[in-house]
PDB file of N, CA and C in Angstrom:
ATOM      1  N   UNK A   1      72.651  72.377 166.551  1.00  0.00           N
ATOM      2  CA  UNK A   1      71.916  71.799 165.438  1.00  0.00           C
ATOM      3  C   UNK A   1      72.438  70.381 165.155  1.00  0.00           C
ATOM      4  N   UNK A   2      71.412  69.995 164.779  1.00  0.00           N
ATOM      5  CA  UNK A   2      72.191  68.321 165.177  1.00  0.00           C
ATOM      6  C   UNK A   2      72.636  68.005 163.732  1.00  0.00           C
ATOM      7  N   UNK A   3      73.409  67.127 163.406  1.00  0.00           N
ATOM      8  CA  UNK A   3      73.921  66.473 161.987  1.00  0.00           C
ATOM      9  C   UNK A   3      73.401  65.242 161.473  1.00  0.00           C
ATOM     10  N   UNK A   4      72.971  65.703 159.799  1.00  0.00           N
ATOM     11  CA  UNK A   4      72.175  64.568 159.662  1.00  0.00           C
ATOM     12  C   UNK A   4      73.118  63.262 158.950  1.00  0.00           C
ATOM     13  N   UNK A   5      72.872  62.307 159.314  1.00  0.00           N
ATOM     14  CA  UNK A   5      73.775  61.037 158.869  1.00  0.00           C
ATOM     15  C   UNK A   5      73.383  60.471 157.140  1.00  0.00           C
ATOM     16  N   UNK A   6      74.495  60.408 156.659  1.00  0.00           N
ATOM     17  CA  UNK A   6      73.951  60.295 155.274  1.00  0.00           C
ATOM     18  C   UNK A   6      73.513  58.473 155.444  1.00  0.00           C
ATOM     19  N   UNK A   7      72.233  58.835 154.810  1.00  0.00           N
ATOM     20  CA  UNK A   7      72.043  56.685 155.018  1.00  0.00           C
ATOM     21  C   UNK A   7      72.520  55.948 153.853  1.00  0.00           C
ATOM     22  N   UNK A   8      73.332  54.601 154.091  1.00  0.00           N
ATOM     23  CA  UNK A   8      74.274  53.602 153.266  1.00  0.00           C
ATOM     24  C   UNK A   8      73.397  52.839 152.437  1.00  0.00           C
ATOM     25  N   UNK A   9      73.398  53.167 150.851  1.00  0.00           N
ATOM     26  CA  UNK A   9      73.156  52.213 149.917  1.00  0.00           C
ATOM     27  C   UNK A   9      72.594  50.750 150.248  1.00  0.00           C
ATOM     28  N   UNK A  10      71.575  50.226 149.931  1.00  0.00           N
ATOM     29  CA  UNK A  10      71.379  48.915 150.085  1.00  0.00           C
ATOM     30  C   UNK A  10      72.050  48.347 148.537  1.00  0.00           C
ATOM     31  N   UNK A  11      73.259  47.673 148.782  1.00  0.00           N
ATOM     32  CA  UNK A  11      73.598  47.002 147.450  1.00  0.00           C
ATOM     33  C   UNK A  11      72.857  45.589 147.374  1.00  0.00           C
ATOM     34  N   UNK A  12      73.151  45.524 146.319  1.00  0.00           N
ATOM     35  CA  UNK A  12      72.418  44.100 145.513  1.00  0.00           C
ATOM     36  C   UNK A  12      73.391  43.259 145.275  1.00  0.00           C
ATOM     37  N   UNK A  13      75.073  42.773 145.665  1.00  0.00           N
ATOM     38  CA  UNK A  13      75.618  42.428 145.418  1.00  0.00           C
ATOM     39  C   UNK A  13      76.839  42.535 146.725  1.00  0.00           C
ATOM     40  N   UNK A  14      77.024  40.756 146.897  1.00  0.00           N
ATOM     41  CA  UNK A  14      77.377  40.224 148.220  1.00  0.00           C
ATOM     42  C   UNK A  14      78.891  39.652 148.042  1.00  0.00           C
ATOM     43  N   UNK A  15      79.422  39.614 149.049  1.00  0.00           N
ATOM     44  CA  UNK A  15      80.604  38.779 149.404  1.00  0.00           C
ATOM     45  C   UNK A  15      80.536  37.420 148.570  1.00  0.00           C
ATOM     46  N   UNK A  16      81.184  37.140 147.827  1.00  0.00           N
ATOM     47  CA  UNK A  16      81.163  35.932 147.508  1.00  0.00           C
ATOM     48  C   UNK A  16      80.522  35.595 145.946  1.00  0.00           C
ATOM     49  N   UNK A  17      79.756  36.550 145.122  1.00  0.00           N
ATOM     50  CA  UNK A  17      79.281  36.571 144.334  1.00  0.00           C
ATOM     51  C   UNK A  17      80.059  36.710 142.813  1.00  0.00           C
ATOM     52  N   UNK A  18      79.576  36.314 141.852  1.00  0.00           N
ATOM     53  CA  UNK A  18      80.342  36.079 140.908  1.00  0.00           C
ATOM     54  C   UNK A  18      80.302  37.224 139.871  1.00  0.00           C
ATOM     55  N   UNK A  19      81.297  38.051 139.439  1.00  0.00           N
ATOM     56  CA  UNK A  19      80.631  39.570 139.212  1.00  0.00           C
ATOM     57  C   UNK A  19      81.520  40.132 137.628  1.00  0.00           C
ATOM     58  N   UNK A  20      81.181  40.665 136.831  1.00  0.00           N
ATOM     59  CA  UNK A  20      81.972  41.033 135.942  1.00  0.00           C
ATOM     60  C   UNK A  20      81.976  42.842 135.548  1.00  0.00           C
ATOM     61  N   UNK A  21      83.341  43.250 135.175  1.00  0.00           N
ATOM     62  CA  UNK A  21      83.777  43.974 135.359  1.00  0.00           C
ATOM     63  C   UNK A  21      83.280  45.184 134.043  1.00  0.00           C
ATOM     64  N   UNK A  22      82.491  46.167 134.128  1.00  0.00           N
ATOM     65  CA  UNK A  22      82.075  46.671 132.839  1.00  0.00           C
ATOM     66  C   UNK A  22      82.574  47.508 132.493  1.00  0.00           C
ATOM     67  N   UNK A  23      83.065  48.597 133.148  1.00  0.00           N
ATOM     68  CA  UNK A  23      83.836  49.712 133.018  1.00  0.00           C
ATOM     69  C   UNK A  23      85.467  49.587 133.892  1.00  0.00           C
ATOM     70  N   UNK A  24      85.909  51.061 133.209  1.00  0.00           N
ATOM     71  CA  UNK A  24      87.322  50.402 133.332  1.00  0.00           C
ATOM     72  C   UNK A  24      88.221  49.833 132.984  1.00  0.00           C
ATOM     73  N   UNK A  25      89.743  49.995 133.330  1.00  0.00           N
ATOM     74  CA  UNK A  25      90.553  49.224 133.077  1.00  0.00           C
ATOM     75  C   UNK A  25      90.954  47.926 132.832  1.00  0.00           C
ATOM     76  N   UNK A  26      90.345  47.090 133.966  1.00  0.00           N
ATOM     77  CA  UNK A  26      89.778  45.739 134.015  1.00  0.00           C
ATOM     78  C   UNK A  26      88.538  45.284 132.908  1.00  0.00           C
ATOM     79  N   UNK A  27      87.912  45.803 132.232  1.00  0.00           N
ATOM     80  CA  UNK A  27      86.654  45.602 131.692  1.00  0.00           C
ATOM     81  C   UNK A  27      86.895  44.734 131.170  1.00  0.00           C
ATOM     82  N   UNK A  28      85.425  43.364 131.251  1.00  0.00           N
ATOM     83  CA  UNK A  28      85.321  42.053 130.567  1.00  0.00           C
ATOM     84  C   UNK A  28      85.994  41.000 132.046  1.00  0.00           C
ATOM     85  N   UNK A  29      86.817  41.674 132.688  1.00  0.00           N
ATOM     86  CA  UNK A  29      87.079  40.226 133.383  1.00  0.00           C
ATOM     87  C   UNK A  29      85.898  39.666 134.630  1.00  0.00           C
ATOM     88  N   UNK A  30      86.171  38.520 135.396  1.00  0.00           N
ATOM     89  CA  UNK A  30      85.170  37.900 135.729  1.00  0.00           C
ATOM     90  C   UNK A  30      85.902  37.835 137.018  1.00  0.00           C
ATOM     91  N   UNK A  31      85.330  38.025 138.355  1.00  0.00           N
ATOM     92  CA  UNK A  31      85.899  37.280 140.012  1.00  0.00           C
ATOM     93  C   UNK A  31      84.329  37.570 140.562  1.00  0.00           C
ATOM     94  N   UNK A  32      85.901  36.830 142.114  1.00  0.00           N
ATOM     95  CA  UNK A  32      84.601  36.652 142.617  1.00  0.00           C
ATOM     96  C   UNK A  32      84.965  37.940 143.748  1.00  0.00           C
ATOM     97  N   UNK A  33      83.121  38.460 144.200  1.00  0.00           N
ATOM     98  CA  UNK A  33      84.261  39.586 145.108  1.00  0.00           C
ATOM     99  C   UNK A  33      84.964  39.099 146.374  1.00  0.00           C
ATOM    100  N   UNK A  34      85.486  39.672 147.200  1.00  0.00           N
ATOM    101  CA  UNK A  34      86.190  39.158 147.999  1.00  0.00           C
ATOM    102  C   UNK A  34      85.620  40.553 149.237  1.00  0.00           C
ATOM    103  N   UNK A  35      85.184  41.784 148.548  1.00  0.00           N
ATOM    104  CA  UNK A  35      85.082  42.631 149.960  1.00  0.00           C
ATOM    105  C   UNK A  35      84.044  43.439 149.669  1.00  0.00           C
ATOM    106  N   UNK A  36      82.736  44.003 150.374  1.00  0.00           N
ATOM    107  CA  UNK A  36      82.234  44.712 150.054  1.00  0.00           C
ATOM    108  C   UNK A  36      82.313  46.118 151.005  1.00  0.00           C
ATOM    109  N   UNK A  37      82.642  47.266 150.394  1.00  0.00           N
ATOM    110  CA  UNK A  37      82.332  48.622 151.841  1.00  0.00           C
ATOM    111  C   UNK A  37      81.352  49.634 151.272  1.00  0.00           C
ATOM    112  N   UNK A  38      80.325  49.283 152.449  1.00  0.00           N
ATOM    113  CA  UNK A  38      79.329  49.611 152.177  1.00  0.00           C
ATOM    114  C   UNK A  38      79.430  51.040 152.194  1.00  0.00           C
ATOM    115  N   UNK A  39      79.662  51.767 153.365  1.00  0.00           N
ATOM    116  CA  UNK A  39      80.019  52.988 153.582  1.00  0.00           C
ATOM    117  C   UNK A  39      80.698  53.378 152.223  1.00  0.00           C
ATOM    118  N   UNK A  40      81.454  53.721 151.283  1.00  0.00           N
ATOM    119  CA  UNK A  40      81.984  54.078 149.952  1.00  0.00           C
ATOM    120  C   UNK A  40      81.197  53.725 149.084  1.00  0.00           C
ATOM    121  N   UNK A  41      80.412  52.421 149.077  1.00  0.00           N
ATOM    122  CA  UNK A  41      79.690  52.015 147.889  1.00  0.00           C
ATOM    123  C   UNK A  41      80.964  51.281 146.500  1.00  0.00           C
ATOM    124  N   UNK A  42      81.947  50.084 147.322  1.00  0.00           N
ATOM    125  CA  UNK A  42      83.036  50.411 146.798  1.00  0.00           C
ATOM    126  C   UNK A  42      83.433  48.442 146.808  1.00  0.00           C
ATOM    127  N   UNK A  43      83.703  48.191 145.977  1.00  0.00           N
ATOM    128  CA  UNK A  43      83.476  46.707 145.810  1.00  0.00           C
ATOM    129  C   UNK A  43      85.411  46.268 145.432  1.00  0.00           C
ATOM    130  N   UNK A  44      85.827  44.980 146.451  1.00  0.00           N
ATOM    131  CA  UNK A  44      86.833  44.866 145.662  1.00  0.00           C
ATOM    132  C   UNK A  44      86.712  42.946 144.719  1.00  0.00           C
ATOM    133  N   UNK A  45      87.331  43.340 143.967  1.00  0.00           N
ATOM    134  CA  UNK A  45      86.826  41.684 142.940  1.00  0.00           C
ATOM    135  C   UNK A  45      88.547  41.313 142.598  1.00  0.00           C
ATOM    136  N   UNK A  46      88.217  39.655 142.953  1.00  0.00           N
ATOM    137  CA  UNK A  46      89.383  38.923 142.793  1.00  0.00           C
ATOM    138  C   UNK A  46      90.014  38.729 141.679  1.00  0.00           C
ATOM    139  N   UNK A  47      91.551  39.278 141.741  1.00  0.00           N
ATOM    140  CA  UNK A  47      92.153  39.439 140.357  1.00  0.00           C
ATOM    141  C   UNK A  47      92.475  40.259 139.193  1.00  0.00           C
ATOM    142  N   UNK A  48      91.318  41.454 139.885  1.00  0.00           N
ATOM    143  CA  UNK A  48      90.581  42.641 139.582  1.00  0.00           C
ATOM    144  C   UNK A  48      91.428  44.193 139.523  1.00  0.00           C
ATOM    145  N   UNK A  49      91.817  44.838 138.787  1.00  0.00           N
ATOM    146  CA  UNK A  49      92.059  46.233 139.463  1.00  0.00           C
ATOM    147  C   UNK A  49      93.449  46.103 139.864  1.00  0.00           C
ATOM    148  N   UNK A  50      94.007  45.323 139.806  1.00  0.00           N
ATOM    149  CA  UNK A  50      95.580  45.468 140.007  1.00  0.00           C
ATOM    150  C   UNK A  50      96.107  46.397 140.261  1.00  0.00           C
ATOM    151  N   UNK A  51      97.011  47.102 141.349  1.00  0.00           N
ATOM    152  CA  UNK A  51      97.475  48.023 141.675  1.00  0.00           C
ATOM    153  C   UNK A  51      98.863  47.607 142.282  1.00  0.00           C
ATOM    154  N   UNK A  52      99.991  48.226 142.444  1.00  0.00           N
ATOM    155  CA  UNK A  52     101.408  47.950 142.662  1.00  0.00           C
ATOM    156  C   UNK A  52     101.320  48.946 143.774  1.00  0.00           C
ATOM    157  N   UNK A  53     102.083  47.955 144.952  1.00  0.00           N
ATOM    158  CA  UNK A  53     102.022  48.648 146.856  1.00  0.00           C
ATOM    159  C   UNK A  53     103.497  48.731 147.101  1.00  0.00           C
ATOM    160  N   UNK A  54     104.025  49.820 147.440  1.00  0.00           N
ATOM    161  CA  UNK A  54     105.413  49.539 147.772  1.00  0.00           C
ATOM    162  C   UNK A  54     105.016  49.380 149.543  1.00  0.00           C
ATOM    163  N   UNK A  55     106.503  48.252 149.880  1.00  0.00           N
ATOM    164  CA  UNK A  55     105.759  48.371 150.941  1.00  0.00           C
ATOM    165  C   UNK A  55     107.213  48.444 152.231  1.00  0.00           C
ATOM    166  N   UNK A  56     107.263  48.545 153.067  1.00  0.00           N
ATOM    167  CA  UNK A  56     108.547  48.729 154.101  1.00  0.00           C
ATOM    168  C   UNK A  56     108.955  47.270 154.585  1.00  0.00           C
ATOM    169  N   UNK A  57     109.947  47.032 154.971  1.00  0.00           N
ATOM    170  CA  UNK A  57     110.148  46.055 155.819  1.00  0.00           C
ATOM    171  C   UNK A  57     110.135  45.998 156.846  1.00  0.00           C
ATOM    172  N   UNK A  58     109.312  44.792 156.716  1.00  0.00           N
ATOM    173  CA  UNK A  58     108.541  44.497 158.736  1.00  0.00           C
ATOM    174  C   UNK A  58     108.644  43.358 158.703  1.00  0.00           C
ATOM    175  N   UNK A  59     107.664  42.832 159.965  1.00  0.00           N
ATOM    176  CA  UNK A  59     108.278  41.605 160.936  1.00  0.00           C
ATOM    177  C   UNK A  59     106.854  40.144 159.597  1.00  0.00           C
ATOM    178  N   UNK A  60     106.128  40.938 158.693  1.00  0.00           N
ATOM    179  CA  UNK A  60     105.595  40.169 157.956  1.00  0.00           C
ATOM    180  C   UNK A  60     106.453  40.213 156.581  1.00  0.00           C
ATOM    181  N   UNK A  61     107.220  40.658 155.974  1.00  0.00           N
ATOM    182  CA  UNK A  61     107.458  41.362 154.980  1.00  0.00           C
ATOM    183  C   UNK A  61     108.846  41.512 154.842  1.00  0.00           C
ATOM    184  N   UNK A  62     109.987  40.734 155.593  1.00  0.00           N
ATOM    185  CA  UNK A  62     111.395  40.877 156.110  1.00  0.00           C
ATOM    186  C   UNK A  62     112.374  42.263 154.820  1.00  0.00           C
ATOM    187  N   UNK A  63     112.077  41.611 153.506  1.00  0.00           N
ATOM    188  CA  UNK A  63     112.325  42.374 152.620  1.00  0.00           C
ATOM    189  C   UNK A  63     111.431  43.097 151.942  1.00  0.00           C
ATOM    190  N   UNK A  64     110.633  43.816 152.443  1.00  0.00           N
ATOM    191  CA  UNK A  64     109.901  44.735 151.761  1.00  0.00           C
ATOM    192  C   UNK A  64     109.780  44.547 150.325  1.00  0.00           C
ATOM    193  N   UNK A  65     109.420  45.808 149.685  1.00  0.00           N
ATOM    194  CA  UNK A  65     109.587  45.636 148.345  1.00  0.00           C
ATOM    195  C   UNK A  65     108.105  45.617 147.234  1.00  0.00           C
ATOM    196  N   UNK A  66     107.924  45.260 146.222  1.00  0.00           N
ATOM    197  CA  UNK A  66     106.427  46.107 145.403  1.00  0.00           C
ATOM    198  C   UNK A  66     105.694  44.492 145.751  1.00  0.00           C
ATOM    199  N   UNK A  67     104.587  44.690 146.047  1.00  0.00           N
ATOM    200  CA  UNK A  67     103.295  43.644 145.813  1.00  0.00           C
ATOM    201  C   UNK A  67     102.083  44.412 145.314  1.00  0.00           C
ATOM    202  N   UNK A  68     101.237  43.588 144.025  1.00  0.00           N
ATOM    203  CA  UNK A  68     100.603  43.646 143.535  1.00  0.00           C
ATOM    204  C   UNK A  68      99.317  43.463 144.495  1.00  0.00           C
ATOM    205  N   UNK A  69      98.254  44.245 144.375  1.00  0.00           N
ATOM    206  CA  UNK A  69      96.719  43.793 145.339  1.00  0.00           C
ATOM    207  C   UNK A  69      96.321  44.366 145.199  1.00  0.00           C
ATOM    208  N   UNK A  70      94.867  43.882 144.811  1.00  0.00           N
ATOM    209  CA  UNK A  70      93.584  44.453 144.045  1.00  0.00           C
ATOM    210  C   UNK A  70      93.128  45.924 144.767  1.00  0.00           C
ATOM    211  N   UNK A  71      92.750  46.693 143.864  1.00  0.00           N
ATOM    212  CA  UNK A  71      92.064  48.174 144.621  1.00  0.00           C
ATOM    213  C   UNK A  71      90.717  48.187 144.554  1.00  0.00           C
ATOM    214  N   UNK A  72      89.988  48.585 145.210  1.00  0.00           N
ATOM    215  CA  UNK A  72      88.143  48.356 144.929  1.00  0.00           C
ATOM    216  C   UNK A  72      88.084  49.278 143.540  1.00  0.00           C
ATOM    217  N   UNK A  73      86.646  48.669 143.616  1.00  0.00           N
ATOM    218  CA  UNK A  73      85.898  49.326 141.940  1.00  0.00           C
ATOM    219  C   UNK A  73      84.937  49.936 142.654  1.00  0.00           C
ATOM    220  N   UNK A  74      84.399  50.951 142.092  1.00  0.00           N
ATOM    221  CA  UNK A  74      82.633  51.471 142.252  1.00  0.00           C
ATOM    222  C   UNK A  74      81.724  50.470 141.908  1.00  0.00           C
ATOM    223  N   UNK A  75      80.542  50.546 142.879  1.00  0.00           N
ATOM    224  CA  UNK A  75      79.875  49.263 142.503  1.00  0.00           C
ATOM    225  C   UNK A  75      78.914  49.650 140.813  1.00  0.00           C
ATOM    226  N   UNK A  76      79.065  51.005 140.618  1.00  0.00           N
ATOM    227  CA  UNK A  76      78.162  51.532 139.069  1.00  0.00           C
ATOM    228  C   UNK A  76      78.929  50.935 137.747  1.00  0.00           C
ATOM    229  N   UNK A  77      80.307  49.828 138.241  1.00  0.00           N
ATOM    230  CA  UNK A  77      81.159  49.581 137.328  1.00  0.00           C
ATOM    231  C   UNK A  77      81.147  47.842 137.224  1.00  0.00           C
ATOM    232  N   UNK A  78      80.410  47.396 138.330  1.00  0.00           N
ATOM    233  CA  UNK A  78      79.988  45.870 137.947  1.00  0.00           C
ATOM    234  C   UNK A  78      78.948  45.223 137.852  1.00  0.00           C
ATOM    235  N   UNK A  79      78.385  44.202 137.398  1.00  0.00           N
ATOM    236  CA  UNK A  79      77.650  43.661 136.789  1.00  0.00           C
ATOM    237  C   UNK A  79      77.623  42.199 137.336  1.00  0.00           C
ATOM    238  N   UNK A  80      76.660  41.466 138.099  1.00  0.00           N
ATOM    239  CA  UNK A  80      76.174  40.125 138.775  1.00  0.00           C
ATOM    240  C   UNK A  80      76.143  39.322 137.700  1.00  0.00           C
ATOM    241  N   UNK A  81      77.220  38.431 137.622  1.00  0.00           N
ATOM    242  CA  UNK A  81      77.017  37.710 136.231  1.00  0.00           C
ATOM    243  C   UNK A  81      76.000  36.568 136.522  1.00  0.00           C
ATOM    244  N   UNK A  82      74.963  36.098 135.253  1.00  0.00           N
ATOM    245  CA  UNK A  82      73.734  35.373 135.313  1.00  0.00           C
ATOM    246  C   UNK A  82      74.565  33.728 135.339  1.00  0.00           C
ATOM    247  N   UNK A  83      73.551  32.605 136.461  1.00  0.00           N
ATOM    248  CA  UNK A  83      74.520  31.403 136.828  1.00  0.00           C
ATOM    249  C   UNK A  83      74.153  30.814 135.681  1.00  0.00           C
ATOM    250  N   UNK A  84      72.874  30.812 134.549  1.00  0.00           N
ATOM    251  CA  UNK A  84      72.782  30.211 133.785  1.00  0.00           C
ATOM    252  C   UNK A  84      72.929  30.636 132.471  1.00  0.00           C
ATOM    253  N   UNK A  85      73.174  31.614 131.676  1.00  0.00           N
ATOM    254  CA  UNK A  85      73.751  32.264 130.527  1.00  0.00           C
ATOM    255  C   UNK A  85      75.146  32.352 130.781  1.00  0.00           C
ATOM    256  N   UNK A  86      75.450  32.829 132.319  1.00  0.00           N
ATOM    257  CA  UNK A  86      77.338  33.474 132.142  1.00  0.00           C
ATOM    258  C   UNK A  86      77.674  34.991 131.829  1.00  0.00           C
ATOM    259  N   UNK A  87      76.384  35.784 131.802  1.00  0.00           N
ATOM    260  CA  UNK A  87      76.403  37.539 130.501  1.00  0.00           C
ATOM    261  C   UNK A  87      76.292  38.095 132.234  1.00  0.00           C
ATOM    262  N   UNK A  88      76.322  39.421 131.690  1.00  0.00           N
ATOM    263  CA  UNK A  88      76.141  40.077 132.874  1.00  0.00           C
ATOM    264  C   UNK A  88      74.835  40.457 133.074  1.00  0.00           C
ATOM    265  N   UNK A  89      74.408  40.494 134.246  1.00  0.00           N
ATOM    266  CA  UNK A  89      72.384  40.853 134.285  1.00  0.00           C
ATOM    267  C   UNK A  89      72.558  42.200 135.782  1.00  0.00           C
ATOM    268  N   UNK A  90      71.340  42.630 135.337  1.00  0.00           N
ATOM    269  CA  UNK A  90      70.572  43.004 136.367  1.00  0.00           C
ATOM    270  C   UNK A  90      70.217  42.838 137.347  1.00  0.00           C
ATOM    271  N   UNK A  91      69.776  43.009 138.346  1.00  0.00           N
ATOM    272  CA  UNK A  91      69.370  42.263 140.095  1.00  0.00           C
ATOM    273  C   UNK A  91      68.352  42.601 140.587  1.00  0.00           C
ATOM    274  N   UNK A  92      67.380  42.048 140.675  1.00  0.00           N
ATOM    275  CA  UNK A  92      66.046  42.770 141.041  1.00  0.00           C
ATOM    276  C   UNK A  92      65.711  41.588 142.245  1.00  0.00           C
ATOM    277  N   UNK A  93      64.542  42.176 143.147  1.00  0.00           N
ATOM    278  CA  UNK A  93      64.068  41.274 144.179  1.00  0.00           C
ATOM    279  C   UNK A  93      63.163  40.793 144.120  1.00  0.00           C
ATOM    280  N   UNK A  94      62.093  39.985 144.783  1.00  0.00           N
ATOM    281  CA  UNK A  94      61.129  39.160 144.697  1.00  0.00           C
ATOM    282  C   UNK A  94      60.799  38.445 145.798  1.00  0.00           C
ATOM    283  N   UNK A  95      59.692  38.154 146.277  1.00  0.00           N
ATOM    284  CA  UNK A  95      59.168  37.342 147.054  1.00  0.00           C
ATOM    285  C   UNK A  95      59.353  35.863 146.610  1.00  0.00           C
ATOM    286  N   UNK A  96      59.796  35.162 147.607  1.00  0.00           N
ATOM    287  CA  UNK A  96      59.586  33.619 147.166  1.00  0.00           C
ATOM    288  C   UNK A  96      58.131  32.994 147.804  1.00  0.00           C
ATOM    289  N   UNK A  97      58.132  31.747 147.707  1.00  0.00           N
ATOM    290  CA  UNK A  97      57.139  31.119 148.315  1.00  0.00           C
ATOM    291  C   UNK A  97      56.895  31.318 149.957  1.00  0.00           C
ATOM    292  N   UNK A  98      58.257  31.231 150.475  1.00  0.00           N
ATOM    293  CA  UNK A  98      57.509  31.459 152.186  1.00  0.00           C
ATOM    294  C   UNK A  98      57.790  32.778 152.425  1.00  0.00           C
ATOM    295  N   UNK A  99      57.473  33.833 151.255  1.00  0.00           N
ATOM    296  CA  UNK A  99      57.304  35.174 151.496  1.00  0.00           C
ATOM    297  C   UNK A  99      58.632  35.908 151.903  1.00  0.00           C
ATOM    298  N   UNK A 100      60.015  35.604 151.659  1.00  0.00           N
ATOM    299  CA  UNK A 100      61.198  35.963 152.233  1.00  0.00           C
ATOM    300  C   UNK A 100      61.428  36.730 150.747  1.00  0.00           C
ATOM    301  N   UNK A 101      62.096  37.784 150.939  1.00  0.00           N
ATOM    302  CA  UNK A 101      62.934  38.705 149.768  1.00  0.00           C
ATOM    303  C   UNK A 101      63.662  37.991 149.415  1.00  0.00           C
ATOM    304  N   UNK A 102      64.221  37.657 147.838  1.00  0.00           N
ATOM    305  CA  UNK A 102      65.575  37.276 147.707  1.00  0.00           C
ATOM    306  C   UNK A 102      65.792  37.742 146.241  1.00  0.00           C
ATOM    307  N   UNK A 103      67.022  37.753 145.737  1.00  0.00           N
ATOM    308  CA  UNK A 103      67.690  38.236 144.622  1.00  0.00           C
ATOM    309  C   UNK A 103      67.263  37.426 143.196  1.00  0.00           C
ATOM    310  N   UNK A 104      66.753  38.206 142.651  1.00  0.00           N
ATOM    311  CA  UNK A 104      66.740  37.279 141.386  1.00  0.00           C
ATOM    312  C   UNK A 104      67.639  38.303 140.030  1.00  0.00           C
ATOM    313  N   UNK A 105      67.920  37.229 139.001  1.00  0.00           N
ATOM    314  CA  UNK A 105      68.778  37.742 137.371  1.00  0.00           C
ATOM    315  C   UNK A 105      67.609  38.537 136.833  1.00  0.00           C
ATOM    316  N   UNK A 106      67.565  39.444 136.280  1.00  0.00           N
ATOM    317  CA  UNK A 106      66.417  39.854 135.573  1.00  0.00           C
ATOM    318  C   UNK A 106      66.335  39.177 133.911  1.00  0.00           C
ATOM    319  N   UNK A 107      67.526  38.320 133.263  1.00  0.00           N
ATOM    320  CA  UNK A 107      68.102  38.012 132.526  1.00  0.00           C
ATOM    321  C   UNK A 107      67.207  36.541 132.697  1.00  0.00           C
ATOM    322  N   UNK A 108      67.413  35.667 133.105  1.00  0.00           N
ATOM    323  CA  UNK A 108      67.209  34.541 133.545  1.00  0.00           C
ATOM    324  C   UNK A 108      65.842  34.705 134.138  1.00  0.00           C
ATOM    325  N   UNK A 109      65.742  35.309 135.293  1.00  0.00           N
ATOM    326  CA  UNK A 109      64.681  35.150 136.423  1.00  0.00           C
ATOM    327  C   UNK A 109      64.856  34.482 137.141  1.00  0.00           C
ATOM    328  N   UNK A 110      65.926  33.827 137.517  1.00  0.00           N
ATOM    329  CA  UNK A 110      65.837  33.384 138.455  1.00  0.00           C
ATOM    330  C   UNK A 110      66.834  33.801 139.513  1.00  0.00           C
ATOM    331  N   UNK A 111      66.802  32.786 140.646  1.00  0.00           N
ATOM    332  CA  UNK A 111      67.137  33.238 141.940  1.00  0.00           C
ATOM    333  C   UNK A 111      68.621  33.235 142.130  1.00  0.00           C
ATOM    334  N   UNK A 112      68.987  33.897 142.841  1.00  0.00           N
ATOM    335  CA  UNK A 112      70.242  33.763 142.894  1.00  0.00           C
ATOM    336  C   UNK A 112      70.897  33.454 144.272  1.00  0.00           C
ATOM    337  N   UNK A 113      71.803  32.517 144.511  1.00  0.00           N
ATOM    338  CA  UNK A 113      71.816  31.854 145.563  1.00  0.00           C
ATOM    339  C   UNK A 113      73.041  32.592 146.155  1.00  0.00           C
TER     340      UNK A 113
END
């Protein structure tokens, strides 16, 4: 019997995007993300989520020892902040003029680059 593959979320929210934090520990702060995995549905944001790594000593790392680095968030916990208010919005899609999909604020309406 064959196995069926669960199919991966289309997110609305990209590498590089400017995103704020709604739920959570972090809540209210602002980055930018830095990673998206799609497979988890699991976003990590710069500055974000702070977590303490102990770590061994190696040939990067001579003295080991605790470093701080961000842990992903669920993406049901952030929010695409709008480029022209600054609040957090919604993400909806739209046709442009030469008929291509692209992201728009539902806040604003407009596009998001």
């Amino acid at each position: 019997m064959e196995k069926k593959i669960k199919s991966q979320p289309k997110l609305k929210i990209r590498k590089g995007d400017l995103v704020q934090i709604v739920a959570g520990d972090s809540k209210g702060k602002q980055g930018k993300v830095l990673e998206v995995q799609l497979a988890t549905s699991r976003i990590i944001v710069e500055g974000a989520n702070m977590v303490s790594k102990h770590t061994k000593p190696n040939a990067a790392t001579p003295n080991g020892g605790i470093i701080k680095k961000e842990a992903s968030l669920h993406i049901s916990n952030i929010m695409l902040v709008d480029a022209k208010s600054g609040k957090p919005t919604r993400v909806g899609k739209k046709k442009n003029a030469d008929g291509k999909s692209v992201r728009i604020s539902k806040k604003s309406g407009e596009e998001i680059k």
